[in-house]
PDB file of N, CA and C in Angstrom:
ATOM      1  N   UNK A   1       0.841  -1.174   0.000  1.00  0.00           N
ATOM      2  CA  UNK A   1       0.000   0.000   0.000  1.00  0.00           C
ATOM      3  C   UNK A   1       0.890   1.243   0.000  1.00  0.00           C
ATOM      4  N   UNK A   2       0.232   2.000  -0.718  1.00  0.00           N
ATOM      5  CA  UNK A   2       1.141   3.334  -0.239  1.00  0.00           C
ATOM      6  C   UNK A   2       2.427   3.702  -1.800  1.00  0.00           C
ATOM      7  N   UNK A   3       2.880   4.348  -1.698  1.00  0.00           N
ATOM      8  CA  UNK A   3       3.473   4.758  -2.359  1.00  0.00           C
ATOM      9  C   UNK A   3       4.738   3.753  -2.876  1.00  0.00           C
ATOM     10  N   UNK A   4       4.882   3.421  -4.186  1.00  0.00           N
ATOM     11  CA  UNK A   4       5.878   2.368  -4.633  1.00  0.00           C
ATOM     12  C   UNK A   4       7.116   2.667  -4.411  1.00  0.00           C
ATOM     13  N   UNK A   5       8.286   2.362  -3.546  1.00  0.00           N
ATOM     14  CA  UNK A   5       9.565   2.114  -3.472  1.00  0.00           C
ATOM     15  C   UNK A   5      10.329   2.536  -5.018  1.00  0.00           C
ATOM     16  N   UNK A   6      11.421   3.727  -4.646  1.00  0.00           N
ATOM     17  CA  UNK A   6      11.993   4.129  -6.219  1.00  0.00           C
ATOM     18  C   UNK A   6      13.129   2.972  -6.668  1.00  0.00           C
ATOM     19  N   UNK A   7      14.023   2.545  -4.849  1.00  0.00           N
ATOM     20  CA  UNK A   7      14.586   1.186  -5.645  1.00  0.00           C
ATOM     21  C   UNK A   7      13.912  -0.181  -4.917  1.00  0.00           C
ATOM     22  N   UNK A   8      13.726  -1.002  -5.760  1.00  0.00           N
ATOM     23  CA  UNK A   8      13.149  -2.185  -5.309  1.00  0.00           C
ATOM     24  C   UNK A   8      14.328  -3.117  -5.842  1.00  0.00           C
ATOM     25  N   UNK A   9      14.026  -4.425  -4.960  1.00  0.00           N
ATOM     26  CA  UNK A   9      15.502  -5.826  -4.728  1.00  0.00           C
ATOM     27  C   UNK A   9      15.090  -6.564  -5.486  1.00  0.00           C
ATOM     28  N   UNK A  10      15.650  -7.292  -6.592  1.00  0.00           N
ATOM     29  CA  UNK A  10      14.944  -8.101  -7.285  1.00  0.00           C
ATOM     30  C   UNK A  10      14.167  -9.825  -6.717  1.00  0.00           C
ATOM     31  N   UNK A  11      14.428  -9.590  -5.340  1.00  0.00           N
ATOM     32  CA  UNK A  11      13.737 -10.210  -4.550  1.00  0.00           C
ATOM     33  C   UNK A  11      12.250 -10.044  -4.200  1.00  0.00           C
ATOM     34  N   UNK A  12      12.228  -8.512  -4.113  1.00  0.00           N
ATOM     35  CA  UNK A  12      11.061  -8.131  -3.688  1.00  0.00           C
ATOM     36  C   UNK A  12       9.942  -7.735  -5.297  1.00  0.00           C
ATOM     37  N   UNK A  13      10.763  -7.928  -6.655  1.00  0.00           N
ATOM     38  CA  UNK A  13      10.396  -7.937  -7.973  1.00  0.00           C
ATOM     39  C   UNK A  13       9.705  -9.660  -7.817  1.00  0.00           C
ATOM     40  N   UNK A  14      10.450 -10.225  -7.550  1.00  0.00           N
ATOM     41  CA  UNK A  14       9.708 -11.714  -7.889  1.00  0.00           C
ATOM     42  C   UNK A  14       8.672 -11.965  -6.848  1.00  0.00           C
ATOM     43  N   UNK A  15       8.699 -11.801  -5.726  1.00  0.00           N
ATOM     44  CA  UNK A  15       7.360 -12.030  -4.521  1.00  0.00           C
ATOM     45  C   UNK A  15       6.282 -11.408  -5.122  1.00  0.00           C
ATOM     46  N   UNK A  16       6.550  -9.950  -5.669  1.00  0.00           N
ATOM     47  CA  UNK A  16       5.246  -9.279  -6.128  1.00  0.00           C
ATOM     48  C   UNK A  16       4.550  -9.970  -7.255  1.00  0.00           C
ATOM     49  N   UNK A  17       5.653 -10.284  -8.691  1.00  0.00           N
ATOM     50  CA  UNK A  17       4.946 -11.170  -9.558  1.00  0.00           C
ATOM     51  C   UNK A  17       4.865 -12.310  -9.004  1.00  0.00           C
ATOM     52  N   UNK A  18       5.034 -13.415  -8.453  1.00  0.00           N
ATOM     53  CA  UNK A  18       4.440 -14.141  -8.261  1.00  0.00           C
ATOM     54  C   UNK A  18       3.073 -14.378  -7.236  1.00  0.00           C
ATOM     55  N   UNK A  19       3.167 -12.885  -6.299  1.00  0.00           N
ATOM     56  CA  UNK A  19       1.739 -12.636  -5.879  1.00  0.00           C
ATOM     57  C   UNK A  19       0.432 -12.342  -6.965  1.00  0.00           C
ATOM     58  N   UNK A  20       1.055 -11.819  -7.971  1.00  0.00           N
ATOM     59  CA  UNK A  20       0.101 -10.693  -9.307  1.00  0.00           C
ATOM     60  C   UNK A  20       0.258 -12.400 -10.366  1.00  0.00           C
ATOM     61  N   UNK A  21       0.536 -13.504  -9.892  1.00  0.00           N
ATOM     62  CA  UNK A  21       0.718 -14.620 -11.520  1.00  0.00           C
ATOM     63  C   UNK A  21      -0.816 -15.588 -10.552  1.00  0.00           C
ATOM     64  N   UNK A  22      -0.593 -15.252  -8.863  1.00  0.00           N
ATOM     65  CA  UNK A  22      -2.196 -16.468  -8.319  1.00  0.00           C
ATOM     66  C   UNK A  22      -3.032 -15.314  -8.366  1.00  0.00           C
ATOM     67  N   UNK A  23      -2.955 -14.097  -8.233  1.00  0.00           N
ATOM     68  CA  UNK A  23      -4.288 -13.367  -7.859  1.00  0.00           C
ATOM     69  C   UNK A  23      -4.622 -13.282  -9.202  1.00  0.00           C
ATOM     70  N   UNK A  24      -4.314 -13.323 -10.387  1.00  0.00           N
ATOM     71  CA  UNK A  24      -4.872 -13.505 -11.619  1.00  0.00           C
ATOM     72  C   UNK A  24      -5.495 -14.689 -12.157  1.00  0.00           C
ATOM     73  N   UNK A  25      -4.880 -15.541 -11.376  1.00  0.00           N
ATOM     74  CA  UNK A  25      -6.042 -17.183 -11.801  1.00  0.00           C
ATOM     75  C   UNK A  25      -6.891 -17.410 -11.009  1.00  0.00           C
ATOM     76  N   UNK A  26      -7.424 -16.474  -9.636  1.00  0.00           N
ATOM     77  CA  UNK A  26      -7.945 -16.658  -9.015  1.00  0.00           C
ATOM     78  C   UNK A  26      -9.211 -15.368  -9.366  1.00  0.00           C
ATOM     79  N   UNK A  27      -8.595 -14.681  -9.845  1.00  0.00           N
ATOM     80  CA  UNK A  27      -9.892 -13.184 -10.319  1.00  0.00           C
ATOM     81  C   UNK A  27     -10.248 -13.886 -11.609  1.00  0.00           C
ATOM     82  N   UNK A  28      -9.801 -14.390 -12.501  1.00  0.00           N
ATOM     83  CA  UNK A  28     -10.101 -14.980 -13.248  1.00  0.00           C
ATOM     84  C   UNK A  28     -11.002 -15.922 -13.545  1.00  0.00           C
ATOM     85  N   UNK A  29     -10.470 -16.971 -12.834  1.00  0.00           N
ATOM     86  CA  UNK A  29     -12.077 -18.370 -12.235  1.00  0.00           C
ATOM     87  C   UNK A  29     -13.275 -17.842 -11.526  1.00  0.00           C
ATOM     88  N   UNK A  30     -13.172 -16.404 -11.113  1.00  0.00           N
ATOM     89  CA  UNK A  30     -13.979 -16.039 -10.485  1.00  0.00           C
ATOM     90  C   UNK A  30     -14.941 -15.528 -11.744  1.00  0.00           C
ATOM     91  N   UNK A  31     -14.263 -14.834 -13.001  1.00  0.00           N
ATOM     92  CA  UNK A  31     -14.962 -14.011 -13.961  1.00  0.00           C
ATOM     93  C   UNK A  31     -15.842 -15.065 -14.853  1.00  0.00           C
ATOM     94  N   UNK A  32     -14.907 -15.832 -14.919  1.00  0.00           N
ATOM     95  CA  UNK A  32     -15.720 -16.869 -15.297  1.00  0.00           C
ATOM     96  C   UNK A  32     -16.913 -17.540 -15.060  1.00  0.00           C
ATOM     97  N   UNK A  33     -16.982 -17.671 -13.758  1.00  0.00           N
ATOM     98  CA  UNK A  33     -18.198 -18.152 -13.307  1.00  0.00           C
ATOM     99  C   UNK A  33     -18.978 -17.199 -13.674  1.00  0.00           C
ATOM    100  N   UNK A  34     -18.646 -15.674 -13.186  1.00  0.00           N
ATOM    101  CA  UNK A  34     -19.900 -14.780 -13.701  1.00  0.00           C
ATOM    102  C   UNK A  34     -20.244 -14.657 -14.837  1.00  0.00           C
ATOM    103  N   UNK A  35     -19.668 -14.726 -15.912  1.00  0.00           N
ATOM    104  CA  UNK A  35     -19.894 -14.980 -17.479  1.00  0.00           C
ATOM    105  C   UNK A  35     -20.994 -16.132 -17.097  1.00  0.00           C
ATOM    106  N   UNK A  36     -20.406 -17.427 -17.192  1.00  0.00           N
ATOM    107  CA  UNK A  36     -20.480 -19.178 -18.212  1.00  0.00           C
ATOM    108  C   UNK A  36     -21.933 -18.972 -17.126  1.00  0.00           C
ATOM    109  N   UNK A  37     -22.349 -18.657 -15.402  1.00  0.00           N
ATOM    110  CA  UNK A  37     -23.177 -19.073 -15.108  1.00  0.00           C
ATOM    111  C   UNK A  37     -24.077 -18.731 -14.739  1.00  0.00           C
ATOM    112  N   UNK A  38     -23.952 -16.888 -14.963  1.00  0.00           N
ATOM    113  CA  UNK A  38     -24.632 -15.754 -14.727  1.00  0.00           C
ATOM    114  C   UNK A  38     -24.809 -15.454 -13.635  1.00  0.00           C
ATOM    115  N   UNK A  39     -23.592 -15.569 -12.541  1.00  0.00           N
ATOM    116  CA  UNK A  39     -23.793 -15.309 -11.072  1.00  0.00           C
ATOM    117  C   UNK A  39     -23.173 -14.004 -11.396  1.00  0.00           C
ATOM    118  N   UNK A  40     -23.358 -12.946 -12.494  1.00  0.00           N
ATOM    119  CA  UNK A  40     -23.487 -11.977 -12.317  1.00  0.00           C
ATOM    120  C   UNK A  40     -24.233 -10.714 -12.098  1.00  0.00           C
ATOM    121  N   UNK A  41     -25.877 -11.792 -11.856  1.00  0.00           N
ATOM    122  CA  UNK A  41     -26.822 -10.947 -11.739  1.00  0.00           C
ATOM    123  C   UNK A  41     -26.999 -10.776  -9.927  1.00  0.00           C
ATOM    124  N   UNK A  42     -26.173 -11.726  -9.459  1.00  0.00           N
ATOM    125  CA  UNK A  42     -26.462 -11.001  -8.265  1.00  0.00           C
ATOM    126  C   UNK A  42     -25.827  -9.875  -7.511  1.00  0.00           C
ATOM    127  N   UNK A  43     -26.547  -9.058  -6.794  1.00  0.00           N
ATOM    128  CA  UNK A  43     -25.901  -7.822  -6.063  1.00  0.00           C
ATOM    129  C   UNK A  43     -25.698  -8.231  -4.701  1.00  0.00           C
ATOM    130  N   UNK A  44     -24.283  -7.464  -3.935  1.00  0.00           N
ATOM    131  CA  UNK A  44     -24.794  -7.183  -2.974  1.00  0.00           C
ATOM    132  C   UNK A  44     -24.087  -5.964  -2.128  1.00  0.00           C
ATOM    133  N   UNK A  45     -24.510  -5.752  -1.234  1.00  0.00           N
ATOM    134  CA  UNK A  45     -24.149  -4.277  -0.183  1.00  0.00           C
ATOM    135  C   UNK A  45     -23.333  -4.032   0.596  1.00  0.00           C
ATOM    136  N   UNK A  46     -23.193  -5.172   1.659  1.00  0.00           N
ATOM    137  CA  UNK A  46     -22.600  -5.228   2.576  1.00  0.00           C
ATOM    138  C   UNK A  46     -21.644  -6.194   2.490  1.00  0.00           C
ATOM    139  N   UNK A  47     -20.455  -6.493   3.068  1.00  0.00           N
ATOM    140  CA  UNK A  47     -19.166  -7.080   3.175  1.00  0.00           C
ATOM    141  C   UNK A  47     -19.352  -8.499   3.640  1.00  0.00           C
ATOM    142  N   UNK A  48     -19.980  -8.400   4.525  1.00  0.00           N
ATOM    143  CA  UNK A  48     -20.525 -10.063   4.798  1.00  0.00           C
ATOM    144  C   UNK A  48     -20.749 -10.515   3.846  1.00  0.00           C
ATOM    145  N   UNK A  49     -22.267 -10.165   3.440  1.00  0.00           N
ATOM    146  CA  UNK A  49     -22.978 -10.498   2.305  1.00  0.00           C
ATOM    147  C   UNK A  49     -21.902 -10.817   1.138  1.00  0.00           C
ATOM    148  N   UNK A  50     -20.865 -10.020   0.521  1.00  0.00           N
ATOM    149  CA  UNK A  50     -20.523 -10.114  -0.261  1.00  0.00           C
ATOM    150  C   UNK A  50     -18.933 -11.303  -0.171  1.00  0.00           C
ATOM    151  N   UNK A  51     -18.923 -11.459   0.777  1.00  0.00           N
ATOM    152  CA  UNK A  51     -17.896 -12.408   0.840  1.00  0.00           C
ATOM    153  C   UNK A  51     -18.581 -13.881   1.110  1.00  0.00           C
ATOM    154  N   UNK A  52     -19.582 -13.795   1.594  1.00  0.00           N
ATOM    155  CA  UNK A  52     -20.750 -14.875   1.343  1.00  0.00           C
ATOM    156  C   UNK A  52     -21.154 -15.957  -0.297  1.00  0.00           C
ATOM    157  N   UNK A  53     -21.352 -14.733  -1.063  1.00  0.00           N
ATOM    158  CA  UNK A  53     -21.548 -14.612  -2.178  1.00  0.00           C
ATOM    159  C   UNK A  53     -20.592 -14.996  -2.906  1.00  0.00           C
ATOM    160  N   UNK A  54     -19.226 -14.654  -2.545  1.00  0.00           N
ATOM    161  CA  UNK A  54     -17.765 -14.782  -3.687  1.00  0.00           C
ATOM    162  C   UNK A  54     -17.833 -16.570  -3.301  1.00  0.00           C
ATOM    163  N   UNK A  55     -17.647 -17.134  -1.726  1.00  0.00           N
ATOM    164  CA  UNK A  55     -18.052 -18.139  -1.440  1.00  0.00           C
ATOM    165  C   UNK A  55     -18.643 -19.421  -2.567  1.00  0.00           C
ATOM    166  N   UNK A  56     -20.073 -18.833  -2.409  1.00  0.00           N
ATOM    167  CA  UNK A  56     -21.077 -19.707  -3.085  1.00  0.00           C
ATOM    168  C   UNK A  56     -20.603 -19.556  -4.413  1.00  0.00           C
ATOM    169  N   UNK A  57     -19.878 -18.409  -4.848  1.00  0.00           N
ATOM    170  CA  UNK A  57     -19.740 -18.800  -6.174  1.00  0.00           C
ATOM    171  C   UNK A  57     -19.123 -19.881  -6.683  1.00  0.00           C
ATOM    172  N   UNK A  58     -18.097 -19.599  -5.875  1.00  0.00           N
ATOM    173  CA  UNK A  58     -16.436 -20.855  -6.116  1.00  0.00           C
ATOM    174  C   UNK A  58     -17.474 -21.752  -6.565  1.00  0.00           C
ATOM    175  N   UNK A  59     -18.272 -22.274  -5.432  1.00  0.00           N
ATOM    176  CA  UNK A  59     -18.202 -23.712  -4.845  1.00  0.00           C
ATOM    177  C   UNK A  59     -19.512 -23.762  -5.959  1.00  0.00           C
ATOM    178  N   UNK A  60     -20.346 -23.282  -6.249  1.00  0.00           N
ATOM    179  CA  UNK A  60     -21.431 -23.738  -7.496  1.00  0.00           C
ATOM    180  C   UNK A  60     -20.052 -23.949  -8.639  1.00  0.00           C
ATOM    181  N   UNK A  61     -19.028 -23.072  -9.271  1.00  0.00           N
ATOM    182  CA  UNK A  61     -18.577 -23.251 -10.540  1.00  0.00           C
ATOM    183  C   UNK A  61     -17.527 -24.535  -9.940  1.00  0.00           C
ATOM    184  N   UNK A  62     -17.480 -25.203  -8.633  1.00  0.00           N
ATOM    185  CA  UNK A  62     -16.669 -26.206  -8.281  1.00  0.00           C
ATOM    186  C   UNK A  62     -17.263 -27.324  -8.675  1.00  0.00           C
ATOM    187  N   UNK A  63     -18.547 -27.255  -8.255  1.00  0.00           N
ATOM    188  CA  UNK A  63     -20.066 -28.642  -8.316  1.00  0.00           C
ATOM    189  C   UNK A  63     -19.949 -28.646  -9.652  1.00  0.00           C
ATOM    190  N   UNK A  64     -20.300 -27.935 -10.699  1.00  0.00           N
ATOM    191  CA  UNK A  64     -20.704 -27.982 -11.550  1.00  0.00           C
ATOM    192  C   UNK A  64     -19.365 -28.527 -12.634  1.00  0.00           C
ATOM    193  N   UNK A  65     -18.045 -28.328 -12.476  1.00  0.00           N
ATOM    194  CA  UNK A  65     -16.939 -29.138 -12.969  1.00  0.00           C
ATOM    195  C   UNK A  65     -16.817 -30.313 -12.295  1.00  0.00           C
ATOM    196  N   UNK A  66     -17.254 -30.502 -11.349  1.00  0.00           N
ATOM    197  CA  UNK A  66     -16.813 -31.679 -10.912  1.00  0.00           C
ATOM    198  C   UNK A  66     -17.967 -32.557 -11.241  1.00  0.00           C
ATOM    199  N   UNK A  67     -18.926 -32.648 -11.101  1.00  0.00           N
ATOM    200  CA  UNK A  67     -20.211 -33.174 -11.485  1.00  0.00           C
ATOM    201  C   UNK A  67     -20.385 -33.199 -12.985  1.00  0.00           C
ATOM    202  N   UNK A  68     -20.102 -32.239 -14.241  1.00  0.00           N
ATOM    203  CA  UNK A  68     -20.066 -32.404 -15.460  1.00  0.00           C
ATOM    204  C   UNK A  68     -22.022 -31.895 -15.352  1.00  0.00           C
ATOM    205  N   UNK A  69     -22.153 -30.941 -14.850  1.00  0.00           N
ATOM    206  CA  UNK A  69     -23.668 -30.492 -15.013  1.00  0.00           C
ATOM    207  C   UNK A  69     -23.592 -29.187 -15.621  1.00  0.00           C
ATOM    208  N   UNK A  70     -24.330 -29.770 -16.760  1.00  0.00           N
ATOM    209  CA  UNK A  70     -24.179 -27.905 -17.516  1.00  0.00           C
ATOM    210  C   UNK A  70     -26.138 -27.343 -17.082  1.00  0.00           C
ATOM    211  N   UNK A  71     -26.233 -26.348 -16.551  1.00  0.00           N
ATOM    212  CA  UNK A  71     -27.318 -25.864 -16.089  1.00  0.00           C
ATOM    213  C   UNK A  71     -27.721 -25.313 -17.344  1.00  0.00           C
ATOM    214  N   UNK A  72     -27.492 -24.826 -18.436  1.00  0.00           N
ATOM    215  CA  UNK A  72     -28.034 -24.111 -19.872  1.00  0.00           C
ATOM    216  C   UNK A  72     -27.600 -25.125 -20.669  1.00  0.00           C
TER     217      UNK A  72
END
């Protein structure tokens, strides 16, 4: 957070990409589901709620590969 470091260690170059190489397959499987299963029509408000929600998503686009159930 906060303002980027002018010199950075090429230690601290590889921790970051390899933090930025899982949070991209992981925002990713997430987009997906909202595309392929339309869990993008749901809203929500509050932080609970919405970490609730990221939840159920996984785990429906988990059932549904693992099971081989196409809902459309």
């Amino acid at each position: 957070m906060g303002r980027k470091l002018k010199v950075v260690s090429p230690e601290v170059k590889q921790v970051e990409c390899a933090d930025n190489i899982d949070l991209n397959a992981i925002e990713g499987s997430y987009g997906v589901g909202k595309r392929k299963y339309g869990l993008d029509h749901i809203r929500t408000k509050l932080e609970n709620t919405t970490k609730s929600v990221i939840i159920l998503q996984f785990l429906v686009v988990n059932l549904t590969v693992n099971v081989d159930f196409d809902p459309f």
